[in-house]
Every structure is written in C-alpha cells, then in structure tokens.
PDB file of N, CA and C in Angstrom:
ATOM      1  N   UNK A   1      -6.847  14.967  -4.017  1.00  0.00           N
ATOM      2  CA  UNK A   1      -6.519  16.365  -4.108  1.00  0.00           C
ATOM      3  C   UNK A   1      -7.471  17.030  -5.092  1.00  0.00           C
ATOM      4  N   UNK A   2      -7.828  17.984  -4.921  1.00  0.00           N
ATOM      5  CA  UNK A   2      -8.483  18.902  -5.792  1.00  0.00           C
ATOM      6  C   UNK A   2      -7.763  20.710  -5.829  1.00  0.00           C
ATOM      7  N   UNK A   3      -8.115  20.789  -7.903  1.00  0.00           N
ATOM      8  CA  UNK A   3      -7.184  22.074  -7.854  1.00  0.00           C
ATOM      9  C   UNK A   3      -8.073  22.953  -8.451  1.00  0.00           C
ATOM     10  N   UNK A   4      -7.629  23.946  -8.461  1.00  0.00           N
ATOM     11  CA  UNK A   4      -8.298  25.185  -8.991  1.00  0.00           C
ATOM     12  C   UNK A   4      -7.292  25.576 -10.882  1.00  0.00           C
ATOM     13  N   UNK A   5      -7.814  25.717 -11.941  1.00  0.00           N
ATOM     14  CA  UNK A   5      -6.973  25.883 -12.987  1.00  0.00           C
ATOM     15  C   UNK A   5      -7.195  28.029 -13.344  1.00  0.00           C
ATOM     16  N   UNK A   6      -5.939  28.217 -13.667  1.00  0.00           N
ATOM     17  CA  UNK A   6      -6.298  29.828 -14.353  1.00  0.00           C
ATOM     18  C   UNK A   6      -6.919  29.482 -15.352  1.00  0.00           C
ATOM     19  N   UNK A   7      -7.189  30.564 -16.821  1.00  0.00           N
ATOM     20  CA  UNK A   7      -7.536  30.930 -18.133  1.00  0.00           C
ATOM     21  C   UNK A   7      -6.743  29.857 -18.680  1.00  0.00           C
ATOM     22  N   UNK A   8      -5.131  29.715 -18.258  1.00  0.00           N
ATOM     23  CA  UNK A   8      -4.547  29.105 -19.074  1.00  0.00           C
ATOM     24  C   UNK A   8      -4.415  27.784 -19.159  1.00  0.00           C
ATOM     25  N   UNK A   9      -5.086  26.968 -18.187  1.00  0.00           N
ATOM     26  CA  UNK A   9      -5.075  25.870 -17.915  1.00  0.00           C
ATOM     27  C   UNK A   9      -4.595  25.181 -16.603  1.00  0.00           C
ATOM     28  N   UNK A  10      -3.615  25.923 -15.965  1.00  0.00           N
ATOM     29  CA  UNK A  10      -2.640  25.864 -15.218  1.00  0.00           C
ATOM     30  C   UNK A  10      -3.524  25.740 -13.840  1.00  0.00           C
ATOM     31  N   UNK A  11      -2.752  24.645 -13.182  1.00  0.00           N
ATOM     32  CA  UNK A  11      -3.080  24.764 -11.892  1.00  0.00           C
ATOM     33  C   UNK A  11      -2.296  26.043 -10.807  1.00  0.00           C
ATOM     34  N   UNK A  12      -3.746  26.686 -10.199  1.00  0.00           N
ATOM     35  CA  UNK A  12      -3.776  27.880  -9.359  1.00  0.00           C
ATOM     36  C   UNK A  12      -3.810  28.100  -8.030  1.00  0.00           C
ATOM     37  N   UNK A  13      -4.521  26.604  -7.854  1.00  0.00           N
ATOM     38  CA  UNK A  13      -4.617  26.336  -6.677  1.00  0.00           C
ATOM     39  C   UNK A  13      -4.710  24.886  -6.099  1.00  0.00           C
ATOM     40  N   UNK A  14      -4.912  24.055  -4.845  1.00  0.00           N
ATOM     41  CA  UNK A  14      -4.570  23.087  -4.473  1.00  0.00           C
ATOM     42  C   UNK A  14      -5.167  23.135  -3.449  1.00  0.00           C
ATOM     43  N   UNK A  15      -6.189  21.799  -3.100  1.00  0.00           N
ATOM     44  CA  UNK A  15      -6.453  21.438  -1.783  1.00  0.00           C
ATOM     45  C   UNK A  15      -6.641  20.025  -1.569  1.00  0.00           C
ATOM     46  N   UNK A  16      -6.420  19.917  -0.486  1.00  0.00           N
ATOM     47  CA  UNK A  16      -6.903  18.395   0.301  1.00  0.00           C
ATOM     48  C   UNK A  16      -8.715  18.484   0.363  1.00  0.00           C
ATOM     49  N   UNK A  17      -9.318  18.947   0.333  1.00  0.00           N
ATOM     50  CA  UNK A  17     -10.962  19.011   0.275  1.00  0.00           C
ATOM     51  C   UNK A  17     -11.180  19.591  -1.170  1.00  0.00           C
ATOM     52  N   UNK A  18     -12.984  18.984  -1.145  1.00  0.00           N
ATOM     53  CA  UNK A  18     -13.156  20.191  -2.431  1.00  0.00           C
ATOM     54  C   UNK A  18     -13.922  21.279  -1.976  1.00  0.00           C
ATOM     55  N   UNK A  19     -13.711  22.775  -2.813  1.00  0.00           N
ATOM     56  CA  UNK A  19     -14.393  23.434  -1.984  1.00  0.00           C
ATOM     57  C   UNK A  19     -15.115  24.222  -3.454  1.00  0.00           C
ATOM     58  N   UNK A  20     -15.824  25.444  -3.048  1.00  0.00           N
ATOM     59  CA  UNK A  20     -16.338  25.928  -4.168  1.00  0.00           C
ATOM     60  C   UNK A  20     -15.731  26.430  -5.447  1.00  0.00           C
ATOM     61  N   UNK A  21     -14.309  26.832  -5.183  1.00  0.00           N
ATOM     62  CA  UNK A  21     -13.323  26.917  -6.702  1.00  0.00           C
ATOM     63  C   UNK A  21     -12.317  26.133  -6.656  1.00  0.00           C
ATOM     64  N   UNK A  22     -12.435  25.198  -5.843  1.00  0.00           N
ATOM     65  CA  UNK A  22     -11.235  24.270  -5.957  1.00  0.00           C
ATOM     66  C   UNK A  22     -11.854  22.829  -5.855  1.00  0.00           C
ATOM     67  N   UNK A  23     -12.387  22.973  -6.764  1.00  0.00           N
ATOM     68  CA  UNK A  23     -13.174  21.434  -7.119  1.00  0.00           C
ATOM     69  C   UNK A  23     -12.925  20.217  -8.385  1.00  0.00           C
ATOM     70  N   UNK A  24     -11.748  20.525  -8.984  1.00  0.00           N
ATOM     71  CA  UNK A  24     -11.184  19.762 -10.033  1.00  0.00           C
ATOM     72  C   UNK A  24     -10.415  18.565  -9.330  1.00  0.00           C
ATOM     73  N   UNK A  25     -10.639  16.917  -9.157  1.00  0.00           N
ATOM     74  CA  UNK A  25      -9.949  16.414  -8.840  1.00  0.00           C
ATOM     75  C   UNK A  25      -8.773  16.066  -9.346  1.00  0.00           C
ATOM     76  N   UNK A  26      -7.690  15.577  -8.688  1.00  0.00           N
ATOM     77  CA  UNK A  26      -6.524  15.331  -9.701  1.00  0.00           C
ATOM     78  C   UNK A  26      -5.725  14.287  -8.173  1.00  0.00           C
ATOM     79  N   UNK A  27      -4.942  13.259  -9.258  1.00  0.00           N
ATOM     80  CA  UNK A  27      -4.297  12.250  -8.426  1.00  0.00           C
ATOM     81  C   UNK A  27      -3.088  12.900  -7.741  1.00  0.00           C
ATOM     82  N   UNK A  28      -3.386  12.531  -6.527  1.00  0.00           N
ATOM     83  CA  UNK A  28      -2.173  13.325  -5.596  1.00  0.00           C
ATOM     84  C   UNK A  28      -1.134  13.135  -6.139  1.00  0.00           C
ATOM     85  N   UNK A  29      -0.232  12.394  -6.822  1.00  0.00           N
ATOM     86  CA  UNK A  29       0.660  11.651  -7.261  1.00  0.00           C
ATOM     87  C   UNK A  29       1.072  12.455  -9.208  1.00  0.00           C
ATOM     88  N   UNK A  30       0.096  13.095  -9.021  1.00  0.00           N
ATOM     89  CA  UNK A  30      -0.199  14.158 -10.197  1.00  0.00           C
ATOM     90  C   UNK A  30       1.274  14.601 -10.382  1.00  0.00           C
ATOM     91  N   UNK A  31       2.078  14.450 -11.673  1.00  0.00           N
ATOM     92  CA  UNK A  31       3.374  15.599 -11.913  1.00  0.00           C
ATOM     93  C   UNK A  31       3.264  16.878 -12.042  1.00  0.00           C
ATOM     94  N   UNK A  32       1.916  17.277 -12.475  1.00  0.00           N
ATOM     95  CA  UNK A  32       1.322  18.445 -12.424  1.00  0.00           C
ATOM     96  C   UNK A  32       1.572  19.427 -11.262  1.00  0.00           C
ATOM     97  N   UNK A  33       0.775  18.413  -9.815  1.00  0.00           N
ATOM     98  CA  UNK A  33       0.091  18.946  -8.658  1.00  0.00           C
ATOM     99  C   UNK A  33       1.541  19.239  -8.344  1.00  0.00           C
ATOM    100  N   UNK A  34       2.447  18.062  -8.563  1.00  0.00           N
ATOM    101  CA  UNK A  34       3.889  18.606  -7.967  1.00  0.00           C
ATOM    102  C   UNK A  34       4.715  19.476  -8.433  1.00  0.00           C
ATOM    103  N   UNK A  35       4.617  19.628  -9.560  1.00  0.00           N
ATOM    104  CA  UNK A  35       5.109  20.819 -10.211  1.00  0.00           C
ATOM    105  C   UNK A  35       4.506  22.215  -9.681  1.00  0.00           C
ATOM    106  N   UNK A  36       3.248  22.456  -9.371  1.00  0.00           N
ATOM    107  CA  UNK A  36       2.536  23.237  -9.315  1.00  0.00           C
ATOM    108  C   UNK A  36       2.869  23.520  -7.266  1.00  0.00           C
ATOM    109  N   UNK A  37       3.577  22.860  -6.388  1.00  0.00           N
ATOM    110  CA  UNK A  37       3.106  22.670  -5.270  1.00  0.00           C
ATOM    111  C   UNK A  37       4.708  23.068  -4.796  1.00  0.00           C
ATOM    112  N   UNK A  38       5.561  22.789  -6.037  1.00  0.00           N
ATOM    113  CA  UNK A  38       7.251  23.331  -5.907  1.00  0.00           C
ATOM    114  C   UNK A  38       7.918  22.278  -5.813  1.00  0.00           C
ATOM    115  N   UNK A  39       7.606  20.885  -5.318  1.00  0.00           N
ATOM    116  CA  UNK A  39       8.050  19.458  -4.623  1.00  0.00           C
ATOM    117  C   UNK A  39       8.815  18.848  -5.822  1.00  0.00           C
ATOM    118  N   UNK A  40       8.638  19.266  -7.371  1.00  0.00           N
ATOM    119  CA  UNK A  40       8.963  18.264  -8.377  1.00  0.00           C
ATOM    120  C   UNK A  40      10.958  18.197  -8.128  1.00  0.00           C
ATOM    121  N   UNK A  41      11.819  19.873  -8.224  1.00  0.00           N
ATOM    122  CA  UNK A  41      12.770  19.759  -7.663  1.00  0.00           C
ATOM    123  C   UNK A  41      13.458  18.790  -6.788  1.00  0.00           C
ATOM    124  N   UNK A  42      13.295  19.182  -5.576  1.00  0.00           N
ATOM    125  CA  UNK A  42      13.464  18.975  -4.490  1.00  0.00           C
ATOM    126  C   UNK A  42      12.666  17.574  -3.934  1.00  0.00           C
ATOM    127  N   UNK A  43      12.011  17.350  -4.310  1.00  0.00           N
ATOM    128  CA  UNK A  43      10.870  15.793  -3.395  1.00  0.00           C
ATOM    129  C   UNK A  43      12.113  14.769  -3.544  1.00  0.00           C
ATOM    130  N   UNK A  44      11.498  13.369  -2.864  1.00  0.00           N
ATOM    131  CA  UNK A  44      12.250  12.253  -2.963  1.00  0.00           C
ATOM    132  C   UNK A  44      11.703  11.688  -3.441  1.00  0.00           C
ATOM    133  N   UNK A  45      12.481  10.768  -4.704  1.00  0.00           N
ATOM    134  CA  UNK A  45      12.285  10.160  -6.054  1.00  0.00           C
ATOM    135  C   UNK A  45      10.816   9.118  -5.113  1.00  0.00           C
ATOM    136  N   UNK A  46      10.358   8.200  -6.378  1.00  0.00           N
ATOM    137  CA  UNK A  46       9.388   7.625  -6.150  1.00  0.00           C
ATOM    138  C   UNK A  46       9.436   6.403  -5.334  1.00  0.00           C
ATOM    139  N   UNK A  47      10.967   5.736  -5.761  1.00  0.00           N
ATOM    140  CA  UNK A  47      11.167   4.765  -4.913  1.00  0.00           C
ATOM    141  C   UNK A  47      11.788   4.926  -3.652  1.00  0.00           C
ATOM    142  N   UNK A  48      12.258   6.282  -3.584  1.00  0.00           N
ATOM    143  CA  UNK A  48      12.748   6.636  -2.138  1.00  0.00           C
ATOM    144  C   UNK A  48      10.928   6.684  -1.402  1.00  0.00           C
ATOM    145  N   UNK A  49      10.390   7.062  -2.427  1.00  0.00           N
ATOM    146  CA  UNK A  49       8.463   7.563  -1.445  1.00  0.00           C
ATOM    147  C   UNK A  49       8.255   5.959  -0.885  1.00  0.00           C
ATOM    148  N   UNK A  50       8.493   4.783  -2.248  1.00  0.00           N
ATOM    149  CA  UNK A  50       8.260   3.850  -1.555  1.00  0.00           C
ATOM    150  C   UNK A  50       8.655   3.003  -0.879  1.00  0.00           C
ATOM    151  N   UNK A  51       9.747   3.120  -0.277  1.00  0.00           N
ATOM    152  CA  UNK A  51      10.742   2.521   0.652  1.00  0.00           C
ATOM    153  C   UNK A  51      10.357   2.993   1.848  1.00  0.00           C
ATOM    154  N   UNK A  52       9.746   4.313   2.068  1.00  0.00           N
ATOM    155  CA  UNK A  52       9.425   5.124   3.605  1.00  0.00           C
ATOM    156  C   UNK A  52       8.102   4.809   3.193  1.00  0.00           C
ATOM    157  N   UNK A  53       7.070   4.143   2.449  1.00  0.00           N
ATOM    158  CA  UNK A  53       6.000   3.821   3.214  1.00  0.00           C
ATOM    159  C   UNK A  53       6.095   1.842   3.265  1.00  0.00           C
ATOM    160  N   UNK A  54       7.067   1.620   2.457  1.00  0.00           N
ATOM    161  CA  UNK A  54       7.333   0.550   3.249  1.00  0.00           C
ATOM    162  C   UNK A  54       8.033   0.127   4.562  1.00  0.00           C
ATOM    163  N   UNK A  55       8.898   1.160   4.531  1.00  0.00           N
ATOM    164  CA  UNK A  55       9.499   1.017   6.190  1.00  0.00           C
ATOM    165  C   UNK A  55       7.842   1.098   7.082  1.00  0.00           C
ATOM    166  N   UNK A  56       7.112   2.461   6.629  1.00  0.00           N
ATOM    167  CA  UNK A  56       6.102   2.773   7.838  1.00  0.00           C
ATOM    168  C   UNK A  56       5.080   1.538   8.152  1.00  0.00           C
ATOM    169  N   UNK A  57       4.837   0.906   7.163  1.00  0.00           N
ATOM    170  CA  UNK A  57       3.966  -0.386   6.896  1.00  0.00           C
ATOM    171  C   UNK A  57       4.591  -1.393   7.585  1.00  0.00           C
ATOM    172  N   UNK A  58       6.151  -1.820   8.060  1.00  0.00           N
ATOM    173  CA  UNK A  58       6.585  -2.158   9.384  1.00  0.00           C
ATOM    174  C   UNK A  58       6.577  -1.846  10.181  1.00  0.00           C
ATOM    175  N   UNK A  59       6.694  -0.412  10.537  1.00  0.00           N
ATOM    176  CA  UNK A  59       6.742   0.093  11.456  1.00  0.00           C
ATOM    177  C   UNK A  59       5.270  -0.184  12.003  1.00  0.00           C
ATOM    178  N   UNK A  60       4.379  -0.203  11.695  1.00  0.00           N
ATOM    179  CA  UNK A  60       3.059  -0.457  11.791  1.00  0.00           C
ATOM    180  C   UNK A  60       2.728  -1.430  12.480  1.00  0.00           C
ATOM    181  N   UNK A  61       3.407  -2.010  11.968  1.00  0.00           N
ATOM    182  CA  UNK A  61       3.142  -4.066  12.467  1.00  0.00           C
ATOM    183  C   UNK A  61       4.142  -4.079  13.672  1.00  0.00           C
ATOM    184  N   UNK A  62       5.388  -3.370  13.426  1.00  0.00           N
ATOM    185  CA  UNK A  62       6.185  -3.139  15.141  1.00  0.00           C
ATOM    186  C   UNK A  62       5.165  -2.852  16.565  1.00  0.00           C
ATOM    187  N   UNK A  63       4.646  -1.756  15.823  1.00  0.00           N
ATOM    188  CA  UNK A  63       3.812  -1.536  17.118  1.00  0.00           C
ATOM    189  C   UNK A  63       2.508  -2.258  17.656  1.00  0.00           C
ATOM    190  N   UNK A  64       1.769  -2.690  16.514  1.00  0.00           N
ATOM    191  CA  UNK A  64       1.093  -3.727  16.680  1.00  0.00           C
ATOM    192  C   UNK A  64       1.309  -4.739  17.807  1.00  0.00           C
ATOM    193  N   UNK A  65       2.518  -5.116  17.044  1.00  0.00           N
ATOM    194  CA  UNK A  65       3.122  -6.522  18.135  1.00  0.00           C
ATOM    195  C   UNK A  65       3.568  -5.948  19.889  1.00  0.00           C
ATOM    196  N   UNK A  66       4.106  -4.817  19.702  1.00  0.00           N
ATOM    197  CA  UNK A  66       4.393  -4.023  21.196  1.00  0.00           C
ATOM    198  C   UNK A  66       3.354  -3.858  21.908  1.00  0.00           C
ATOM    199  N   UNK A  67       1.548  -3.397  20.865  1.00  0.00           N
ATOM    200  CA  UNK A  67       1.198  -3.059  22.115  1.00  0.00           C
ATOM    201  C   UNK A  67       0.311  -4.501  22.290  1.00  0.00           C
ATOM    202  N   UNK A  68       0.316  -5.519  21.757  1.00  0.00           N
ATOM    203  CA  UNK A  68      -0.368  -6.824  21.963  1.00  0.00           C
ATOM    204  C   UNK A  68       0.609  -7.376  22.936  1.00  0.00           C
ATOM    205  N   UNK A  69       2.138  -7.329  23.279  1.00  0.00           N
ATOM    206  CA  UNK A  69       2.955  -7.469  24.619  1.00  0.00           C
ATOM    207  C   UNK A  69       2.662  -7.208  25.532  1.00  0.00           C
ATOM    208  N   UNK A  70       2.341  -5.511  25.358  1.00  0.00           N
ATOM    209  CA  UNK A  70       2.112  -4.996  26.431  1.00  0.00           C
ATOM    210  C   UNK A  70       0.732  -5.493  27.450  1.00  0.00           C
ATOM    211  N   UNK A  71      -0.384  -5.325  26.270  1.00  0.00           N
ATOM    212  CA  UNK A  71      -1.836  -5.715  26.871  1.00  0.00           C
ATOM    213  C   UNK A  71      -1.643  -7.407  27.821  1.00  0.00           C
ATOM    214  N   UNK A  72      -0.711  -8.334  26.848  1.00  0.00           N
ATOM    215  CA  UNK A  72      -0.212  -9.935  27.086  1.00  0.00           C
ATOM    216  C   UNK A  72       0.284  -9.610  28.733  1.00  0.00           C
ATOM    217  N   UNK A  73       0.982  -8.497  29.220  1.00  0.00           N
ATOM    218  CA  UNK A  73       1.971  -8.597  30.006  1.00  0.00           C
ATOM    219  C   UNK A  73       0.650  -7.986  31.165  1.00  0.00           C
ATOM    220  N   UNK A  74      -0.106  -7.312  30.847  1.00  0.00           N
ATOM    221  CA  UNK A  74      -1.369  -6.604  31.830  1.00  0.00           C
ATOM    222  C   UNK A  74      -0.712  -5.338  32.247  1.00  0.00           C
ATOM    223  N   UNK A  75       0.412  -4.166  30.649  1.00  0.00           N
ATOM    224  CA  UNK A  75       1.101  -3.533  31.597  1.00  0.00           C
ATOM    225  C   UNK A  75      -0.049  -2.160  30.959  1.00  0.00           C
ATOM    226  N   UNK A  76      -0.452  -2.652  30.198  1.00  0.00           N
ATOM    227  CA  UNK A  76      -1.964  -1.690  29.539  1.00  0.00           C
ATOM    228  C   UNK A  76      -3.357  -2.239  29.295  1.00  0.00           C
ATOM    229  N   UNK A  77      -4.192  -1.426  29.287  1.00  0.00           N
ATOM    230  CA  UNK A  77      -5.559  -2.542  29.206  1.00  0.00           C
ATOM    231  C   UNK A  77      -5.990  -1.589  27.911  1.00  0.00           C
ATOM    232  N   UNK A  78      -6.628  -2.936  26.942  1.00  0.00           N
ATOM    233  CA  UNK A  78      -6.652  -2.494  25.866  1.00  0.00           C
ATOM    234  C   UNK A  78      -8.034  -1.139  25.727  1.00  0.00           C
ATOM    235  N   UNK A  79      -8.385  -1.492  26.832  1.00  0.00           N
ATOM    236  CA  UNK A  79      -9.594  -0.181  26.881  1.00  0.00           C
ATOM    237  C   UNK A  79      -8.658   1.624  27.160  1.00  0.00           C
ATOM    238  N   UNK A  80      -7.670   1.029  27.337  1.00  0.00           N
ATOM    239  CA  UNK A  80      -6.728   2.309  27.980  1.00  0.00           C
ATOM    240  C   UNK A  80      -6.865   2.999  26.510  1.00  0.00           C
ATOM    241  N   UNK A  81      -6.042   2.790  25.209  1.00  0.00           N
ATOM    242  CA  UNK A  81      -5.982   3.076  24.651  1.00  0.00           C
ATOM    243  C   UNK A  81      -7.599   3.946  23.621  1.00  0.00           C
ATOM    244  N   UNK A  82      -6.825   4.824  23.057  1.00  0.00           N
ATOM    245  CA  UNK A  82      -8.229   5.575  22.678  1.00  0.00           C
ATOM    246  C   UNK A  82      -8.875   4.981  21.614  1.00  0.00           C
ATOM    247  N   UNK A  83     -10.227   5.734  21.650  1.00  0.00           N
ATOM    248  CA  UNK A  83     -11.172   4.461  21.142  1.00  0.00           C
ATOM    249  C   UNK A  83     -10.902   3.967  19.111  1.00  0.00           C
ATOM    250  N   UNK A  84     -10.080   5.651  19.018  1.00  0.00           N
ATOM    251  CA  UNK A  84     -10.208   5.542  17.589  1.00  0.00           C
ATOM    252  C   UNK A  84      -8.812   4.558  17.401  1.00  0.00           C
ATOM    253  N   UNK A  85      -7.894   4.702  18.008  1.00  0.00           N
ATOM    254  CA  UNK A  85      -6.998   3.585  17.988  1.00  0.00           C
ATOM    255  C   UNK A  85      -7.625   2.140  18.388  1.00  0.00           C
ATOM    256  N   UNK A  86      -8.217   1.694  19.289  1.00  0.00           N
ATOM    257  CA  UNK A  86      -8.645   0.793  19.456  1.00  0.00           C
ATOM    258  C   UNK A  86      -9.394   0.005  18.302  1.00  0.00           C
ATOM    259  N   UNK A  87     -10.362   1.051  17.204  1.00  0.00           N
ATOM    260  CA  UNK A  87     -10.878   0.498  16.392  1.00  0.00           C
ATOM    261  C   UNK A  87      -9.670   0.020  15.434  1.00  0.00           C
ATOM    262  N   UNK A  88      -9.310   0.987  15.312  1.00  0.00           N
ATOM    263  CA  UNK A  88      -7.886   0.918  14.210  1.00  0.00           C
ATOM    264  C   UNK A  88      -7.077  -0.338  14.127  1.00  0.00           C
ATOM    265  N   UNK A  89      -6.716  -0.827  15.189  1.00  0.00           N
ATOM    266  CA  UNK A  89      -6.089  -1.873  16.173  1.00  0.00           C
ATOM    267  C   UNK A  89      -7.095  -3.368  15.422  1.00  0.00           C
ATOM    268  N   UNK A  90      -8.284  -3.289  15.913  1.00  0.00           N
ATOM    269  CA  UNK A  90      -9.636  -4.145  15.519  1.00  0.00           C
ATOM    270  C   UNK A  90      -9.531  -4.750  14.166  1.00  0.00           C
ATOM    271  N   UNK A  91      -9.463  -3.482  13.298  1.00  0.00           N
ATOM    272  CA  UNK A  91      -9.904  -3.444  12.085  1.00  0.00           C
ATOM    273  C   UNK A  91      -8.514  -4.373  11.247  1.00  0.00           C
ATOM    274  N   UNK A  92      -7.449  -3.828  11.714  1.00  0.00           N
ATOM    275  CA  UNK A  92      -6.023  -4.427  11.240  1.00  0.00           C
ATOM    276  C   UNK A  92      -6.004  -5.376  11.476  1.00  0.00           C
ATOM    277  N   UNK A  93      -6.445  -6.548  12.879  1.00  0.00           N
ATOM    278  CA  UNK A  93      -6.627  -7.532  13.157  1.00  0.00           C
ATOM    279  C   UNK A  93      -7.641  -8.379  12.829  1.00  0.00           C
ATOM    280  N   UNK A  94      -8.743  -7.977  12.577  1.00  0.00           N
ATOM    281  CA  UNK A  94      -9.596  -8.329  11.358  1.00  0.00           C
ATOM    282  C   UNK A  94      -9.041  -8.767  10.179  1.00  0.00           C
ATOM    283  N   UNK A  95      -8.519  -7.716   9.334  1.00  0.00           N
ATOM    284  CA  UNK A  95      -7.914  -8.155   8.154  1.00  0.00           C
ATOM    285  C   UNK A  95      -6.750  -9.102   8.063  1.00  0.00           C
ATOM    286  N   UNK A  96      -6.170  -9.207   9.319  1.00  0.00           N
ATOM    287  CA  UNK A  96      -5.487 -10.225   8.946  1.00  0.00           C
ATOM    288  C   UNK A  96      -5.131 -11.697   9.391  1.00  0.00           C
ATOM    289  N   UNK A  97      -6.232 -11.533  10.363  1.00  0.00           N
ATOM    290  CA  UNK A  97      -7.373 -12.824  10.557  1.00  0.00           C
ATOM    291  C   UNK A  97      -8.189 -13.270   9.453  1.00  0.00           C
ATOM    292  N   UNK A  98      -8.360 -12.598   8.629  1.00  0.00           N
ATOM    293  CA  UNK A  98      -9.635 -12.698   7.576  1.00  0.00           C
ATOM    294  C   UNK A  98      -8.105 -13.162   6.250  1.00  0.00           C
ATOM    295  N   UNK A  99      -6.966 -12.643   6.314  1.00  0.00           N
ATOM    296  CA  UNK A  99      -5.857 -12.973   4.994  1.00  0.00           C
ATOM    297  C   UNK A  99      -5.389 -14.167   5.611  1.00  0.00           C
ATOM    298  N   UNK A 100      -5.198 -14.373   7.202  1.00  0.00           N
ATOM    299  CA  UNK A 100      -4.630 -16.127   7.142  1.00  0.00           C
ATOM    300  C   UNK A 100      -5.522 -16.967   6.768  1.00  0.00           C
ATOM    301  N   UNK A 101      -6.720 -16.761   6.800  1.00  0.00           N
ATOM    302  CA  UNK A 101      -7.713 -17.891   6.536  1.00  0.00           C
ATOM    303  C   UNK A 101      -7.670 -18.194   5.005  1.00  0.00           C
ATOM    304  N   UNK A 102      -7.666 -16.728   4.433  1.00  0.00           N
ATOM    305  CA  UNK A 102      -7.087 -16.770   2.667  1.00  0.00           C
ATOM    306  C   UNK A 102      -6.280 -17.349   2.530  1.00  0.00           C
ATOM    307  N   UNK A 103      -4.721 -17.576   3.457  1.00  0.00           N
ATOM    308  CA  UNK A 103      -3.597 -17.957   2.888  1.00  0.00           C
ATOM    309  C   UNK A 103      -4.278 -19.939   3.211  1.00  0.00           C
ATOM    310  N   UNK A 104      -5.242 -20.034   4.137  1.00  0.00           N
ATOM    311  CA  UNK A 104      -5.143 -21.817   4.450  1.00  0.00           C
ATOM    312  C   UNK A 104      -5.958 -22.564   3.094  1.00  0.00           C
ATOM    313  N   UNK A 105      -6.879 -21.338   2.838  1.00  0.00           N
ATOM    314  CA  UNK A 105      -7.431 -21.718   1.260  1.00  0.00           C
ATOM    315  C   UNK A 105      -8.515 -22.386   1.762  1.00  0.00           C
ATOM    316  N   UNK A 106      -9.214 -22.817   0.594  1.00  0.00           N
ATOM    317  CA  UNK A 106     -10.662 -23.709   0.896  1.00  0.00           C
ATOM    318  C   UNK A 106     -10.332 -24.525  -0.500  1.00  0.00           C
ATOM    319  N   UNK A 107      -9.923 -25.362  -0.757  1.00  0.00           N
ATOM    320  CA  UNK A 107      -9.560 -26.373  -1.520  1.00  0.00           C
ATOM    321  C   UNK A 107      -9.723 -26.138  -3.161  1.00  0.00           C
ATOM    322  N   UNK A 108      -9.734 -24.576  -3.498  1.00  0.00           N
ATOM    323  CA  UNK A 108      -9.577 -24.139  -4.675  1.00  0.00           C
ATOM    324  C   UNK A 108      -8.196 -23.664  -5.182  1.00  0.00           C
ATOM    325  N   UNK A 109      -7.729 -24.799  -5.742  1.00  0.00           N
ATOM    326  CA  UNK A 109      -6.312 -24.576  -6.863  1.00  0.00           C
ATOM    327  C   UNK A 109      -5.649 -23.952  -7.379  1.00  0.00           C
ATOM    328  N   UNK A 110      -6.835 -22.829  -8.135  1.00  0.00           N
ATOM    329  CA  UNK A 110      -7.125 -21.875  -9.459  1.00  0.00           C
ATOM    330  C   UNK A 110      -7.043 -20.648  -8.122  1.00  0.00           C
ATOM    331  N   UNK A 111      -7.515 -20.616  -7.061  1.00  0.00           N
ATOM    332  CA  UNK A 111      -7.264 -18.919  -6.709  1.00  0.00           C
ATOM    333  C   UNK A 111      -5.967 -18.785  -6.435  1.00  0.00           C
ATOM    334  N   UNK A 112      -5.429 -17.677  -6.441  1.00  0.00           N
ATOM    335  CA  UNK A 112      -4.131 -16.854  -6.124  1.00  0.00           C
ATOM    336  C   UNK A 112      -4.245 -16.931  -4.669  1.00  0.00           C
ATOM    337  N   UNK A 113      -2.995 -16.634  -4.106  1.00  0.00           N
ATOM    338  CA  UNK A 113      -2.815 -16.208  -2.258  1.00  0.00           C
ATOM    339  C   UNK A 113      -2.981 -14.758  -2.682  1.00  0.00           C
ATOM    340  N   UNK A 114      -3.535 -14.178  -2.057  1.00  0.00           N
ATOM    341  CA  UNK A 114      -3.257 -12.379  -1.562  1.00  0.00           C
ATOM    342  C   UNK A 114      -2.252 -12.348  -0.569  1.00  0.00           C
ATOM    343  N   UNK A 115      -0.877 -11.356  -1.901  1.00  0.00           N
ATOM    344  CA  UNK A 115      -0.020 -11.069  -1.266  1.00  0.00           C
ATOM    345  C   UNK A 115      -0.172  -9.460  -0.214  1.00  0.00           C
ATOM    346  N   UNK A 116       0.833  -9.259   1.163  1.00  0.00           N
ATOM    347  CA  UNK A 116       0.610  -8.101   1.892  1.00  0.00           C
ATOM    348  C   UNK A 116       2.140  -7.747   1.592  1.00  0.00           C
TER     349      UNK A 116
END
C-alpha cells in the first residue's frame, strides 16, 4: 500500500499502486492505514483475518484436488482451462513437488522440514 500524508502527518490518502502523491509505502496491515481507511472499528480481529485465509488456503487445495479429478476422469482437458490458471495450477504443483522431496530429505540431520 502506499499513502499520501497532510502537513500534519496524517495519512490523506491511500492506494494499492504508487502514484505521483501517493508514494509513501506503508504495510497493508498498517494500524494507521486502518484507522485512516475506517476498518479499525468495524474489521475482523486478526485471528478472525487468519482463520479466513486459512480456511482459503484449503479451499485452495479443495480445488486443486477437484480439478486434478476432473482432468483424471477426461471430464476437462487441462488445456481447457485458462492459461493464467493453468500456470497457476503448474506453479502450485511445482512447489509442492519440490516440498515432498524436502520433506524425504537428503541425509542431512541438522536441516529443519519446511512446514506448509
């Protein structure tokens, strides 16, 4: 996020890009930005934020597995799907082709597993 401040310090303004007066970055997660954006009231606490992006981070892997059924079953062809999903799809399966091989290890003791 990037904000714009008045004279007084105060954030004036707010954007998702930076642009020519709104070029101060600040962490989305900012008490500031939320104060400043109206959300501090009213938002859902932090662990309610992280419970709905942990649900979505299943939800994620739900569909994953649905549409690898589907393609399994020949009731979609994975070219059907659009290309930026397709990469998306790739890239997730990558990584976690690339974390089981982490979890089988290479006979070092001393490294940690990377938890997901």
């Amino acid at each position: 996020m990037f904000v714009k401040r008045n004279d007084e310090g105060h954030i004036c303004a707010a954007s998702l890009e930076a642009t020519e007066d709104i070029n101060e970055a600040i962490p989305a997660d900012s008490p500031e930005l939320w104060q400043f954006i109206g959300a501090a009231q009213d938002s859902p606490s932090r662990s309610e934020l992280d419970a709905l992006q942990a649900s979505d981070l299943a939800l994620a892997r739900v569909l994953e597995d649905l549409i690898d059924i589907l393609i399994d079953k020949h009731l979609i062809q994975f070219t059907d799907l659009p290309v930026m999903a397709q990469q998306k799809l790739l890239n997730r399966q990558g990584l976690r082709r690339q974390h089981l091989l982490d979890l089988l290890g290479d006979g070092d003791d001393d490294e940690q597993i990377p938890m997901l």
